[in-house]
Protein backbone atom coordinates (compact mmCIF):
# COMPACT_ATOMS: atom_id res chain seq x y z
CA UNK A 1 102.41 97.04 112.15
CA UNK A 2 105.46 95.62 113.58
CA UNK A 3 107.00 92.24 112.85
CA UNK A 4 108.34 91.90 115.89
CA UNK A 5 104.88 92.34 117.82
CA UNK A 6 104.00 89.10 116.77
CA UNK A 7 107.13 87.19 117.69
CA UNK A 8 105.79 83.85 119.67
CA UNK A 9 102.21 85.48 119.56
CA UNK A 10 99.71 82.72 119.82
CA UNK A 11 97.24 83.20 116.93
CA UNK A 12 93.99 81.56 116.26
CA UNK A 13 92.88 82.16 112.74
CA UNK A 14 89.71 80.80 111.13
CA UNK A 15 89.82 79.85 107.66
CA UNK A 16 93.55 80.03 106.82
CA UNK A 17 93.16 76.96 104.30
CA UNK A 18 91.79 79.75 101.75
CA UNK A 19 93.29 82.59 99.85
CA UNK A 20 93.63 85.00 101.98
CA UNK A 21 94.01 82.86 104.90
CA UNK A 22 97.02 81.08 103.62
CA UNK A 23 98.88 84.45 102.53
CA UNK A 24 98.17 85.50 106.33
CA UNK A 25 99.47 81.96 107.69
CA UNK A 26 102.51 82.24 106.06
CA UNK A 27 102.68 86.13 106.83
CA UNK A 28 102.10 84.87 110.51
CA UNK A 29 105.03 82.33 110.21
CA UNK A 30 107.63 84.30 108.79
CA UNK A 31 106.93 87.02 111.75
CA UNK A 32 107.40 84.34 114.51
CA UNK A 33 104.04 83.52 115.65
CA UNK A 34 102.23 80.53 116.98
CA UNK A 35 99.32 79.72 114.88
CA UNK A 36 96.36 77.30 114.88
CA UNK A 37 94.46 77.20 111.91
CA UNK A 38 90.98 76.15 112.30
CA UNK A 39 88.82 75.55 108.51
CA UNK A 40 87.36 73.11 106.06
CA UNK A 41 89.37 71.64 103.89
CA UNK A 42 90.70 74.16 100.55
CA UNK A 43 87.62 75.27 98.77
CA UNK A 44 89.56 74.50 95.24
CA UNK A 45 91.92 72.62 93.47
CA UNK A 46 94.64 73.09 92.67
CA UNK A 47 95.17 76.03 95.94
CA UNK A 48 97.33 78.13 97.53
CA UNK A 49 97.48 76.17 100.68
CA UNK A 50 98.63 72.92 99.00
CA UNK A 51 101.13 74.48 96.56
CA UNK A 52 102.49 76.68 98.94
CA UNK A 53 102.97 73.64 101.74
CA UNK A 54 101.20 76.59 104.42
CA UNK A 55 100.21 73.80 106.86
CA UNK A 56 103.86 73.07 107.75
CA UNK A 57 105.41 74.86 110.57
CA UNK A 58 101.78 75.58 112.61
CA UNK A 59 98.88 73.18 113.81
CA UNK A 60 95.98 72.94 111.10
CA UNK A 61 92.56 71.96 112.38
CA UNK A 62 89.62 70.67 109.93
CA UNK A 63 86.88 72.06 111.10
CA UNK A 64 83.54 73.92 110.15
CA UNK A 65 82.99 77.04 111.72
CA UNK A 66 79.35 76.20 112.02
CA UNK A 67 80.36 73.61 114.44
CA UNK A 68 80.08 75.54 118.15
CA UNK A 69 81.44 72.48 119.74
CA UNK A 70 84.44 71.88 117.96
CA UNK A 71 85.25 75.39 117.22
CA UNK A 72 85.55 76.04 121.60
CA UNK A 73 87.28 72.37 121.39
CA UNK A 74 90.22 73.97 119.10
CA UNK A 75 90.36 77.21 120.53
CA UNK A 76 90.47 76.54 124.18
CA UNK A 77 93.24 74.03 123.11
CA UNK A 78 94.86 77.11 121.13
CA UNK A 79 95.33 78.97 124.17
CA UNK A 80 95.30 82.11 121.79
CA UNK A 81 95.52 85.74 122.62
CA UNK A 82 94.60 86.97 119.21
CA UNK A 83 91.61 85.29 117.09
CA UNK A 84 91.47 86.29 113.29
CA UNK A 85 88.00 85.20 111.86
CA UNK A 86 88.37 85.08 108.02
CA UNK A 87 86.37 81.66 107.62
CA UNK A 88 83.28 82.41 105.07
CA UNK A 89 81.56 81.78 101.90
CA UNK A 90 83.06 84.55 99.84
CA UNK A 91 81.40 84.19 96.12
CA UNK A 92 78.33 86.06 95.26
CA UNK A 93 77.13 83.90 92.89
CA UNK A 94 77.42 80.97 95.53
CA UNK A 95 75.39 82.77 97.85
CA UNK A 96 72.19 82.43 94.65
CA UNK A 97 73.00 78.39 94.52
CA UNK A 98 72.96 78.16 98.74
CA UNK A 99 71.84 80.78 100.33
CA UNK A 100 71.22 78.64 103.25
CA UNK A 101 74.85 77.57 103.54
CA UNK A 102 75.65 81.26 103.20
CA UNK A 103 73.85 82.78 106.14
CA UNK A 104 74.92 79.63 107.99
CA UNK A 105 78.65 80.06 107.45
CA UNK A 106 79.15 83.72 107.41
CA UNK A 107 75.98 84.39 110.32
CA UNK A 108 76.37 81.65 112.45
CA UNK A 109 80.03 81.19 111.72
CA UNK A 110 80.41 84.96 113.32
CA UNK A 111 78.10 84.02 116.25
CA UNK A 112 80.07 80.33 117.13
CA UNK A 113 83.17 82.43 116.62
CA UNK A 114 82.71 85.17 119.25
CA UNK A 115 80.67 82.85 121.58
CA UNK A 116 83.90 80.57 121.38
CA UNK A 117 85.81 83.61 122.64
CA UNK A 118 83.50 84.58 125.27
CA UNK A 119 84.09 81.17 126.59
CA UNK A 120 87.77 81.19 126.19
CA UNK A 121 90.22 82.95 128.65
CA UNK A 122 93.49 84.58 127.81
CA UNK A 123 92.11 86.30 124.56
CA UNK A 124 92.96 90.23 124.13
CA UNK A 125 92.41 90.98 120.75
CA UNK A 126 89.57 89.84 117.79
CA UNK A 127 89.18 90.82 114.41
CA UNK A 128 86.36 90.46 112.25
CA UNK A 129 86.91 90.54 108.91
CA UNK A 130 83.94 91.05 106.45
CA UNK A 131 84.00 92.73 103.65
CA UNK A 132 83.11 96.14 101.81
CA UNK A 133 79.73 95.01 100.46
CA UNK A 134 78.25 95.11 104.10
CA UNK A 135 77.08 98.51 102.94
CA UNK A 136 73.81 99.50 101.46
CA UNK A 137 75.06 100.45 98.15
CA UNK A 138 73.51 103.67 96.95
CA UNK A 139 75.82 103.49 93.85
CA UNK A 140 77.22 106.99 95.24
CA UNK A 141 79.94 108.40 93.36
CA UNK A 142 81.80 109.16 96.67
CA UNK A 143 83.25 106.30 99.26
CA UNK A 144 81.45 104.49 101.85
CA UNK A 145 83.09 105.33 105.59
CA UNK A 146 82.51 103.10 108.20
CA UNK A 147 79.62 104.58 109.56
CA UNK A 148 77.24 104.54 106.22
CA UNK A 149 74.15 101.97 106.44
CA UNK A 150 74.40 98.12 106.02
CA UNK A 151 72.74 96.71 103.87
CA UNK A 152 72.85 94.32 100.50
CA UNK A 153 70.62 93.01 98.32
CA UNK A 154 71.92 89.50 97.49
CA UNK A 155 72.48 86.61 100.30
CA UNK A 156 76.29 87.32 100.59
CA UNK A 157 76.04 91.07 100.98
CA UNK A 158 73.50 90.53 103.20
CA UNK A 159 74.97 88.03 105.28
CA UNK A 160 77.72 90.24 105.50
CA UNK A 161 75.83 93.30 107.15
CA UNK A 162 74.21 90.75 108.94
CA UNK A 163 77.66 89.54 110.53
CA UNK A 164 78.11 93.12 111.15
CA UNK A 165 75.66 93.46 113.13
CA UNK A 166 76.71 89.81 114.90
CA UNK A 167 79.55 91.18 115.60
CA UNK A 168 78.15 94.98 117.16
CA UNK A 169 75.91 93.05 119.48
CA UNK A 170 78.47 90.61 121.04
CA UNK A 171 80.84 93.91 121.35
CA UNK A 172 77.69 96.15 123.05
CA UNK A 173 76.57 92.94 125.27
CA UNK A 174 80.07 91.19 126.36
CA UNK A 175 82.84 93.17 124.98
CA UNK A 176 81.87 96.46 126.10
CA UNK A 177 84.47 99.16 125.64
CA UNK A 178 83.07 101.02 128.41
CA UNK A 179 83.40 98.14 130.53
CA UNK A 180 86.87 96.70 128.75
CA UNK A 181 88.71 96.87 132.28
CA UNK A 182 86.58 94.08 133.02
CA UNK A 183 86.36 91.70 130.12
CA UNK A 184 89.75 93.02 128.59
CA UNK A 185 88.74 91.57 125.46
CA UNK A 186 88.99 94.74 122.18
CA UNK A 187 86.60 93.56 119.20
CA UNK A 188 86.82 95.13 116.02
CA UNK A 189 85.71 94.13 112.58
CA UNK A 190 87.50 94.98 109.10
CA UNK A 191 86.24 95.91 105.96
CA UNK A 192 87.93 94.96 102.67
CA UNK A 193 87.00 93.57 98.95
CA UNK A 194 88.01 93.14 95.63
CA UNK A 195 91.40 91.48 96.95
CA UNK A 196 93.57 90.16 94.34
CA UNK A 197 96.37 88.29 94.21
CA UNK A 198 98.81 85.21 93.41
CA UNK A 199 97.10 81.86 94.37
CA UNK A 200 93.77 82.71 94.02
CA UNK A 201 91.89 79.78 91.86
CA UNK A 202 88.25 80.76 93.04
CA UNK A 203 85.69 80.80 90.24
CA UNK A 204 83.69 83.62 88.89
CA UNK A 205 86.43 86.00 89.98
CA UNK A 206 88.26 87.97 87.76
CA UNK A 207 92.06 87.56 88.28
CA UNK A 208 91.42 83.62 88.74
CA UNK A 209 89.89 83.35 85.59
CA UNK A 210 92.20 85.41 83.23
CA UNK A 211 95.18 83.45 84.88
CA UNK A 212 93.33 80.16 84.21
CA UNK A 213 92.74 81.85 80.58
CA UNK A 214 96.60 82.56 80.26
CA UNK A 215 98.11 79.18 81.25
CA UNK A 216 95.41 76.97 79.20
CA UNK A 217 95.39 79.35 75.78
CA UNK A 218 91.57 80.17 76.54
CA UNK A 219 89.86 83.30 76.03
CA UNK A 220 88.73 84.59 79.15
CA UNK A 221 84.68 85.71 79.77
CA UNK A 222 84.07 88.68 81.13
CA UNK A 223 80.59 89.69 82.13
CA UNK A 224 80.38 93.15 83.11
CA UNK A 225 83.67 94.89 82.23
CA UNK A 226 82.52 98.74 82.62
CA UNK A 227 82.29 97.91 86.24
CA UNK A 228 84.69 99.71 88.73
CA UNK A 229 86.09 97.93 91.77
CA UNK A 230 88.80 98.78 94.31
CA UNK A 231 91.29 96.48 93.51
CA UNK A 232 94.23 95.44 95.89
CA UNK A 233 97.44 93.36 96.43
CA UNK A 234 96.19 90.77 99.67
CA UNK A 235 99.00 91.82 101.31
CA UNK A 236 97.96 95.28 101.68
CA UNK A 237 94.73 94.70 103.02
CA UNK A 238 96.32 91.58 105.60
CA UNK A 239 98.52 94.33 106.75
CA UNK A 240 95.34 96.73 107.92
CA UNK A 241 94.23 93.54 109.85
CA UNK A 242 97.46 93.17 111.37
CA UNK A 243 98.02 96.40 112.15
CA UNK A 244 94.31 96.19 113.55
CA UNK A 245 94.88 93.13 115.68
CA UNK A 246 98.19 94.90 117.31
CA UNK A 247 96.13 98.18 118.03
CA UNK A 248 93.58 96.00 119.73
CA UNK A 249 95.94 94.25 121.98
CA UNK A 250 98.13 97.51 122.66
CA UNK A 251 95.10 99.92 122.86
CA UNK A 252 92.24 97.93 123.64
CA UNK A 253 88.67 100.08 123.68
CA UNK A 254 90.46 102.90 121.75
CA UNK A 255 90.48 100.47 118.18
CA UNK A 256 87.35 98.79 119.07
CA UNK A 257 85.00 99.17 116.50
CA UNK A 258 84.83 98.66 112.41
CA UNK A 259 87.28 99.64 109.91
CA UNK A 260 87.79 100.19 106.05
CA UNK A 261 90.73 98.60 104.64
CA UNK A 262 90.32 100.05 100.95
CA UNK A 263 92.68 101.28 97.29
CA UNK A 264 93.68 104.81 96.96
CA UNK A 265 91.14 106.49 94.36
CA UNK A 266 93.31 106.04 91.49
CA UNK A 267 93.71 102.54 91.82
CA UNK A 268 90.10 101.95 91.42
CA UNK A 269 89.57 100.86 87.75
CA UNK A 270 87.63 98.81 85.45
CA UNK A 271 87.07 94.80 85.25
CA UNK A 272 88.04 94.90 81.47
CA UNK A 273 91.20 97.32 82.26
CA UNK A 274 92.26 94.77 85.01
CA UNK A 275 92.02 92.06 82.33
CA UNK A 276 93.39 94.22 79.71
CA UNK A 277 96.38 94.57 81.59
CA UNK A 278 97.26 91.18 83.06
CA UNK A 279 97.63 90.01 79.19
CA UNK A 280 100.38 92.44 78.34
CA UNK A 281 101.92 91.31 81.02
CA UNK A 282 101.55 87.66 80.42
CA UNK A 283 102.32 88.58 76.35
CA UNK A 284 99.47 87.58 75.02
CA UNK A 285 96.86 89.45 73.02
CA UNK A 286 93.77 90.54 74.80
CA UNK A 287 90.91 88.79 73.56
CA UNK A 288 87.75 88.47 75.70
CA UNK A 289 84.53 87.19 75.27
CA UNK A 290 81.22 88.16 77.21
CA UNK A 291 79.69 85.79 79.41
CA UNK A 292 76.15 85.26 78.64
CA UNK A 293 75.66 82.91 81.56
CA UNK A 294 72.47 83.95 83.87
CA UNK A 295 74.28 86.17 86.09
CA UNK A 296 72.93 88.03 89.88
CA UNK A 297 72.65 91.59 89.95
CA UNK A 298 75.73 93.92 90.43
CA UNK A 299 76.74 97.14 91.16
CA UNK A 300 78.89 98.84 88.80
CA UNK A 301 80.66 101.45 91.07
CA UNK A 302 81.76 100.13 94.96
CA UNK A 303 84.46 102.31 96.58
CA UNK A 304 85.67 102.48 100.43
CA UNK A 305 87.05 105.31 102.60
CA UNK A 306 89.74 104.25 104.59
CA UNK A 307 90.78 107.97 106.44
CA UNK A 308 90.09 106.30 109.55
CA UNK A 309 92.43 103.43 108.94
CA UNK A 310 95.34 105.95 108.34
CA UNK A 311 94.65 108.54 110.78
CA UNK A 312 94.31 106.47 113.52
CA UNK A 313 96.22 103.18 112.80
CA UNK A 314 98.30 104.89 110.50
CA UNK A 315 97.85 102.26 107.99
CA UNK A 316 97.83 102.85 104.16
CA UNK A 317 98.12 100.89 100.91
CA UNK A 318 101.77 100.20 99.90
CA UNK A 319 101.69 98.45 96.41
CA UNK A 320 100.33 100.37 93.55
CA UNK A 321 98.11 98.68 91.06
CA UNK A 322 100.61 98.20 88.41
CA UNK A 323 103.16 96.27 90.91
CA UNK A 324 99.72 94.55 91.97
CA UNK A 325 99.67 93.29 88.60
CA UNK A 326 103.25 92.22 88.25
CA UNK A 327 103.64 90.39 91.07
CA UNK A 328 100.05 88.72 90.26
CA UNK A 329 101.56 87.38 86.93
CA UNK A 330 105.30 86.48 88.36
CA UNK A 331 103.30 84.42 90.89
CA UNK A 332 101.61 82.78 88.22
CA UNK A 333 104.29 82.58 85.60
CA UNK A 334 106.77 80.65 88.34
CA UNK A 335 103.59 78.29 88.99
CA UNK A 336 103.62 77.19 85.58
CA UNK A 337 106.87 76.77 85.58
CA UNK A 338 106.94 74.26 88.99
CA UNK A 339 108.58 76.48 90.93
CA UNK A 340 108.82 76.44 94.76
CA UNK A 341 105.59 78.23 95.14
CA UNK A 342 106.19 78.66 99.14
CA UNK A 343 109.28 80.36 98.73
CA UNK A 344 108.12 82.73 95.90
CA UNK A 345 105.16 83.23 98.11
CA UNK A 346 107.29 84.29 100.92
CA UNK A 347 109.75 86.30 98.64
CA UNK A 348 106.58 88.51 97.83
CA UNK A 349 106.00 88.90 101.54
CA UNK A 350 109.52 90.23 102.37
CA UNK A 351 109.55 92.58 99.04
CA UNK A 352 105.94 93.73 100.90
CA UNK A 353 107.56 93.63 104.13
CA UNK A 354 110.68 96.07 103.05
CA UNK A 355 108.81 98.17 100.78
CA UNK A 356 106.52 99.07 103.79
CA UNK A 357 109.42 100.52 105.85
CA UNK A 358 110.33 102.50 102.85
CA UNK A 359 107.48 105.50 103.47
CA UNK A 360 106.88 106.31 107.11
CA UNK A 361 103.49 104.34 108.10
CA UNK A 362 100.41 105.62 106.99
CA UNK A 363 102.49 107.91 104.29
CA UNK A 364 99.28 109.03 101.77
CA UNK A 365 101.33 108.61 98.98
CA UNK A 366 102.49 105.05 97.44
CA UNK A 367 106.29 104.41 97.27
CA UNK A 368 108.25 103.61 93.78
CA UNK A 369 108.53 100.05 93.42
CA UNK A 370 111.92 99.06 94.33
CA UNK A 371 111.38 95.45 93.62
CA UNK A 372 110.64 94.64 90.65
CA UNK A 373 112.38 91.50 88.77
CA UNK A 374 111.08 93.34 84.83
CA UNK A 375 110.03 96.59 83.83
CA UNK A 376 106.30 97.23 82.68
CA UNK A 377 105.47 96.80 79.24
CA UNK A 378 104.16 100.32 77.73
CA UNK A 379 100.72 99.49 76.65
CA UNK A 380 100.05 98.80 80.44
CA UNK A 381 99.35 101.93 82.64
CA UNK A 382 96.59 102.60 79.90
CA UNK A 383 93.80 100.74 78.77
CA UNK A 384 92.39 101.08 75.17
CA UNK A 385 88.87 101.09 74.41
CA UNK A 386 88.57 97.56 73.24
CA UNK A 387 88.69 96.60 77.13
CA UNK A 388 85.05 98.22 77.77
CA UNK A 389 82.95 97.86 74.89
CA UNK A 390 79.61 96.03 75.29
């Protein structure tokens, strides 16, 4: 991905009032572009998008994505000739309490979305993003590629394969690739999860809630932590969708398709190391407690397969999971202490930003970090066995 590709770009991006939608509105910002936002209002409080001040400097519309006539209202009036779709409902356990609201957001959302394009002009480039439980997980010991069954047992994996599919049919039936001199419009949808990262305030996810532990005194609740997960910085998955949307506009039919965004292998560790870790580097003791609220089914092992991504895009992960970490608590740490959240926001971005020209793009191996502000305390590159006992 180049920052200069995106210089007076006009963006439409669903969603940018959450998480990872206000990391990528700033990300958009600082490159230049001109961005429309179109979501519902921030789906917690305190968030990222009011701390951070991410409406100022582009136009925010409040919107639901459900909406088909409002959603073609704001785009049309966006003019845009990339669309980002990252508006959904995102918690599992959400998905038990409203299933309905689920499906409708993250099914329907997809269909408004690409119906909205197909009735816009001037648009060259769309990405999809879903997320890495759209597979049918077999609980395999190996990664899922992009071509492995959908599937999922609960209403947000589910909707998610079903938005897969959304988005596969509107590709086949408008978007053709065969047919993109026509339509010129390149489709593709991405594939990440387990995103991590400073900002995040959601609930029932595991980084929120040991931060939320940290700055009250709490002890945090953990329910399953044997479980593996591929844990990443946002920024590293952002930059796959990035690098996505530029292929897309550049190369049309060629990067038309789906994509895994995922962790190198060794990056792919346990809920109760994750936790383990972000106390030593707060400085506090770990302490955890299990919690015995009812709780959906999970799977314990999830892991993604992202060859694709870096042969052809030449995209790969460029912040290990200790500088993950780091930067996860210095985020927090300068929230509690009032500090100009935007601009340490942004500060990450351009630390990202550098460190990315560092290795030659799509390099398989992860750079040293160059940018740290304090070194690691010892106790955290290893977990001890406290972190996964039932």
């Amino acid at each position: 991905m180049k920052s200069s590709f995106w210089q007076d770009k006009s963006v439409f991006l669903t969603g940018h009032t959450g998480f990872k939608g206000s990391w990528l509105s700033l990300w958009l910002r600082l490159m230049g572009a001109k961005l429309t936002g179109y979501a519902q209002a921030p789906p917690t409080s305190p968030s990222l998008f009011d701390v951070a001040g991410v409406s100022n400097g582009m136009t925010s519309v409040e919107g639901d994505i459900r909406d088909l006539a409002q959603l073609q209202r704001a785009m049309q009036a966006a003019k845009p000739e990339i669309v980002i779709h990252m508006a959904a409902q995102a918690l599992v356990r959400e998905s038990f309490a409203d299933p309905v609201g689920t499906y409708g957001a993250n099914v329907l959302g997809t269909v408004n979305l690409l119906e909205s394009v197909r009735r816009t002009k001037g648009i060259k480039a769309v990405v999809v993003v879903t997320s890495d439980k759209c597979y049918k997980n077999y609980e395999w010991l190996w990664s899922y590629r992009e071509q492995s069954p959908l599937g999922g047992d609960d209403p947000y994996s589910s909707s998610k394969a079903c938005a897969e599919l959304v988005v596969h049919s509107f590709r086949q039936s408008f978007f053709n690739p065969t047919r993109f001199d026509e339509h010129r419009v390149a489709v593709a949808s991405a594939r990440a999860g387990n995103v991590i990262g400073g900002g995040d305030w959601a609930r029932d996810r595991l980084v929120p809630d040991a931060m939320r532990a940290l700055l009250s005194g709490s002890v945090i609740s953990i329910r399953n932590p044997r479980f593996t997960r591929p844990w990443q910085h946002v920024l590293d998955p952002l930059n796959g969708y990035l690098t996505l949307a530029e292929g897309l506009y550049k190369d049309g039919a060629r990067c038309a398709g789906s994509w895994n965004f995922g962790p190198y292998d060794f990056d792919e560790k346990t809920v109760g190391c994750i936790a383990e870790r972000l106390h030593a580097l707060w400085g506090k003791p770990f302490e955890w407690e299990r919690d015995e609220k009812p709780s959906p089914h999970e799977y314990a092992t999830l892991k993604l397969d992202s060859s694709k991504a870096r042969a052809l895009l030449g995209w790969g992960p460029k912040l290990d999971l200790p500088t993950t970490l780091r930067w996860i608590v210095e985020w927090y740490k300068a929230y509690q202490a009032k500090g100009d959240m935007r601009g340490i926001t942004e500060g990450q971005i351009r630390a990202f930003m550098k460190r990315s020209a560092l290795a030659p793009s799509g390099d398989s191996s992860p750079s040293p970090d160059r940018h740290a502000t304090a070194p690691l305390p010892e106790n955290v590159g290893t977990c001890t066995a406290e972190a996964i006992l039932d």
